[in-house]
C-alpha atoms as a PDB file:
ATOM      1  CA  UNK A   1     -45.624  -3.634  31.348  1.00  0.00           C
ATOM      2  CA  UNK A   2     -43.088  -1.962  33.589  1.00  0.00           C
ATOM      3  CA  UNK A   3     -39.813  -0.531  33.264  1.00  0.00           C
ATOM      4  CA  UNK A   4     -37.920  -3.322  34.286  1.00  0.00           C
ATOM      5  CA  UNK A   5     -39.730  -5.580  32.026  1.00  0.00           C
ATOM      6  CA  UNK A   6     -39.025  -3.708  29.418  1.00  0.00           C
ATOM      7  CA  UNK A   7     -35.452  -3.829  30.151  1.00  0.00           C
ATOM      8  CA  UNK A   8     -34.923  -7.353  30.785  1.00  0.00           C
ATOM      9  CA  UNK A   9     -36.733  -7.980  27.297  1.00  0.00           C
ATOM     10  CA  UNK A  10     -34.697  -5.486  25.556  1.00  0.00           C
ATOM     11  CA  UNK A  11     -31.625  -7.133  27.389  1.00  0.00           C
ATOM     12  CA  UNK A  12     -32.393 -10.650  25.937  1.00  0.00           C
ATOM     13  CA  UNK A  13     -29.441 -12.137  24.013  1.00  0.00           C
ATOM     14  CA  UNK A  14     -29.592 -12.683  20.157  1.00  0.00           C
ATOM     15  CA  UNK A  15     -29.165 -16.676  20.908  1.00  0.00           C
ATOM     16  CA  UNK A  16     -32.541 -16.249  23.113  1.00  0.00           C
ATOM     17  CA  UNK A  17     -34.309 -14.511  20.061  1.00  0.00           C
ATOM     18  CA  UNK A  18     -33.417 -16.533  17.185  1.00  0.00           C
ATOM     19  CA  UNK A  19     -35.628 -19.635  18.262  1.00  0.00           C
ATOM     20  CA  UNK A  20     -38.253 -17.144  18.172  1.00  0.00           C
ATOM     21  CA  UNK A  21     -37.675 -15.457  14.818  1.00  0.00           C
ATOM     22  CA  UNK A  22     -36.304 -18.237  12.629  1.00  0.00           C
ATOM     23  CA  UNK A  23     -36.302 -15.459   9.907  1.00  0.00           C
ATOM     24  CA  UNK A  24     -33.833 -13.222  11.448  1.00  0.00           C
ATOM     25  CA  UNK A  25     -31.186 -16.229  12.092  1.00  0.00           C
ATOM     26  CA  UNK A  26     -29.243 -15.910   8.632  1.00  0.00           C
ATOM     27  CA  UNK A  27     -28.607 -12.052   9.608  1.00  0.00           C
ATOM     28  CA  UNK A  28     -25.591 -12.243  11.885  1.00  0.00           C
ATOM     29  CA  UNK A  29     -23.192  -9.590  11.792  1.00  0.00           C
ATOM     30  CA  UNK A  30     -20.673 -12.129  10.811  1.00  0.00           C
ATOM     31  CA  UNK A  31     -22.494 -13.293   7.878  1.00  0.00           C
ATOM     32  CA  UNK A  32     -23.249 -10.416   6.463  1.00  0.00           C
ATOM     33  CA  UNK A  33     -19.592  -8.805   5.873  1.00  0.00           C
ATOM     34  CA  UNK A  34     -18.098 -12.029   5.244  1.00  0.00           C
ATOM     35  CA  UNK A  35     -19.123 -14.677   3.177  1.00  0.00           C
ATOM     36  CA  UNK A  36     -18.067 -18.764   4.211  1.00  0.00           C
ATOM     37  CA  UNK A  37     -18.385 -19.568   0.268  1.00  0.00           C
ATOM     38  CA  UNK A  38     -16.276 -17.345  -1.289  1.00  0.00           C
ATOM     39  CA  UNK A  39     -19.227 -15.890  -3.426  1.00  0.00           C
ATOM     40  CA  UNK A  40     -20.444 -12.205  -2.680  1.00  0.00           C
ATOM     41  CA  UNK A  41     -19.076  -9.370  -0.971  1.00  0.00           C
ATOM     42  CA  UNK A  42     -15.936 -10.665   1.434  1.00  0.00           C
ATOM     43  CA  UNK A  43     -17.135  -7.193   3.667  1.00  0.00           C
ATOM     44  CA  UNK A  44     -14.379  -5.950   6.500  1.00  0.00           C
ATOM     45  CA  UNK A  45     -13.312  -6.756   9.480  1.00  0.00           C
ATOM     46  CA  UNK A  46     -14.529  -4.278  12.191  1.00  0.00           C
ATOM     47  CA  UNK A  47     -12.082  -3.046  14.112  1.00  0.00           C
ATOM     48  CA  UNK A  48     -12.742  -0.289  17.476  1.00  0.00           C
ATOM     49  CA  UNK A  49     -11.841   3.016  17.469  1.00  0.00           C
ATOM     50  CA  UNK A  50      -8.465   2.195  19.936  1.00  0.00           C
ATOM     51  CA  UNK A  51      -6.896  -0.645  17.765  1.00  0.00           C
ATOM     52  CA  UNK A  52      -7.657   1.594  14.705  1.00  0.00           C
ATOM     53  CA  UNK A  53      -5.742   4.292  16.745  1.00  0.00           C
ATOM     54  CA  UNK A  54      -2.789   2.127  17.634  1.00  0.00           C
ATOM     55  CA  UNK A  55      -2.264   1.081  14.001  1.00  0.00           C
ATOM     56  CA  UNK A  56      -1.965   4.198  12.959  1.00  0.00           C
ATOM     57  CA  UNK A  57       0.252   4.948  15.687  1.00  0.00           C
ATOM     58  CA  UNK A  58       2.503   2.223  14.845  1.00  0.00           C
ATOM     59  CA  UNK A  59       1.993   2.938  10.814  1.00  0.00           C
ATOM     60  CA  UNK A  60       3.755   6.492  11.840  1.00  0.00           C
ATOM     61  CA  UNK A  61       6.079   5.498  14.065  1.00  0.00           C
ATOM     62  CA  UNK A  62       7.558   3.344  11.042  1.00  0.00           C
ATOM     63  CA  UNK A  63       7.572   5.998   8.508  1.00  0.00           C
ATOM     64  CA  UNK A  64       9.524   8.384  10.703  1.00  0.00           C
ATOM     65  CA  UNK A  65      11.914   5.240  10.885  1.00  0.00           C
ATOM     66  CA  UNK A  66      12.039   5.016   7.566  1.00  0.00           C
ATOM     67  CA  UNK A  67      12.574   9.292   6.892  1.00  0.00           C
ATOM     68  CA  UNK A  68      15.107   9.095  10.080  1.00  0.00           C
ATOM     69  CA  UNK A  69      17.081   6.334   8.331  1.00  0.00           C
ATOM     70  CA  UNK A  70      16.771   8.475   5.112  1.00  0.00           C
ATOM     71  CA  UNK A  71      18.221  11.449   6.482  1.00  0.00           C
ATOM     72  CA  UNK A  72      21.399   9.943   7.599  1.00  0.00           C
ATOM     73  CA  UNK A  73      22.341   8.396   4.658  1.00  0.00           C
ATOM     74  CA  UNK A  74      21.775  11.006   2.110  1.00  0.00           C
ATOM     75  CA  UNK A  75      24.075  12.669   3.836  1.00  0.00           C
ATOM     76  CA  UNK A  76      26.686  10.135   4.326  1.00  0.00           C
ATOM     77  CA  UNK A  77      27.099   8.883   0.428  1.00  0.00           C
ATOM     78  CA  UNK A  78      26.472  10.846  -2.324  1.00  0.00           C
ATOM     79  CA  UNK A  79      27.443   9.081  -5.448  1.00  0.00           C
ATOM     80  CA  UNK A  80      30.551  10.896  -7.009  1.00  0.00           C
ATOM     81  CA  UNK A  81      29.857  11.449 -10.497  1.00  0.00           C
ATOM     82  CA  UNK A  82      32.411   9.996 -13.158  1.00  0.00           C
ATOM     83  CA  UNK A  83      34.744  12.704 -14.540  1.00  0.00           C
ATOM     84  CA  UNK A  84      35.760  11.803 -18.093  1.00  0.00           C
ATOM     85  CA  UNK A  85      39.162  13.678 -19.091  1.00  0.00           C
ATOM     86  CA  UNK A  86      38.969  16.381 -21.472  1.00  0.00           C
ATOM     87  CA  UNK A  87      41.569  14.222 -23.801  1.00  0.00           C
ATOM     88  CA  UNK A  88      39.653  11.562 -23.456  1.00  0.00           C
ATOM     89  CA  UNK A  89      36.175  13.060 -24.627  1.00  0.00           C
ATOM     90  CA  UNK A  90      38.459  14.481 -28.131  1.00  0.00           C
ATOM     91  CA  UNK A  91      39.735  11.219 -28.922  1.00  0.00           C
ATOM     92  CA  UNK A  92      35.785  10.098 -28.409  1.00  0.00           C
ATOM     93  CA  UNK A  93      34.550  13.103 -30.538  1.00  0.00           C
ATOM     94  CA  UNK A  94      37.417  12.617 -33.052  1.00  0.00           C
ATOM     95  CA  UNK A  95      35.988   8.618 -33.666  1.00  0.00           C
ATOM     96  CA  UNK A  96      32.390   9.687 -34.015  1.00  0.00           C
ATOM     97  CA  UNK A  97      33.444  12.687 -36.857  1.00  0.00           C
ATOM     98  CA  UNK A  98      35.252   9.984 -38.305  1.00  0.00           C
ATOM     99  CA  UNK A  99      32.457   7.377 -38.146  1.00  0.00           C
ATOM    100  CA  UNK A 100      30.360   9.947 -39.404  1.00  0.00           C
ATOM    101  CA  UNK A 101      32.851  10.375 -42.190  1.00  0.00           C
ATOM    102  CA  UNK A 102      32.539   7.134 -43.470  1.00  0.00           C
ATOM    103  CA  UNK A 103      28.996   6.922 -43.569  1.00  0.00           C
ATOM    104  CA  UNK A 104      28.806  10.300 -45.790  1.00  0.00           C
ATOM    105  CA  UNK A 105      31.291   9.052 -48.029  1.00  0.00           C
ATOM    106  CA  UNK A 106      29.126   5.920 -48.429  1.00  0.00           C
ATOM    107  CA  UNK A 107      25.908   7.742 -49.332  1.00  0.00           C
ATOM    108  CA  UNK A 108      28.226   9.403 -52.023  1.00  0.00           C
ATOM    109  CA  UNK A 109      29.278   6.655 -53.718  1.00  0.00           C
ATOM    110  CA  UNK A 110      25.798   5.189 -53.660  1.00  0.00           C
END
């Protein structure tokens, strides 16, 4: 056999070699990383080396949208803490020694 026949029967399509091995039909690509049942492994989808590039691409151009955004409004509201008035936090104080009070004088006179 020459060269070129070797080529041209290394070059023969998968559709041309199926007839002539029935038992290599089932073994697609397709059927083996995803199933058309639902049963067995559901496999993933193959994707080249560029598209895998240019979703990662995208992927990081939307995180720096996302820390960009970020930046400018940390910045631009803080939340002001509440400030309680120092009168206000004894009259608070003075109800929970009284409260306290009570419940003392209860256990007492239990």
């Amino acid at each position: 056999m020459s060269y070129k026949a070797n080529a041209r029967s290394y070059n023969m399509s998968s559709a041309a070699l199926m007839p002539r091995f029935p038992p290599l039909s089932g073994l697609s690509r397709q059927s083996v990383t995803a199933s058309s049942n639902g049963a067995g492994p559901t496999g993933r989808r193959i994707l080249s080396i560029g598209a895998r590039r240019r979703i990662a691409a995208a992927q990081r151009a939307r995180w720096a949208k996302v820390r960009a955004q970020k930046k400018g409004t940390v910045a631009a509201s803080p939340k002001k803490q509440r400030v309680m008035s120092l009168d206000a936090r004894r009259r608070i104080a003075a109800a929970q020694r009284a409260r306290w009070a009570k419940v003392r004088s209860q256990k007492k006179a239990a």
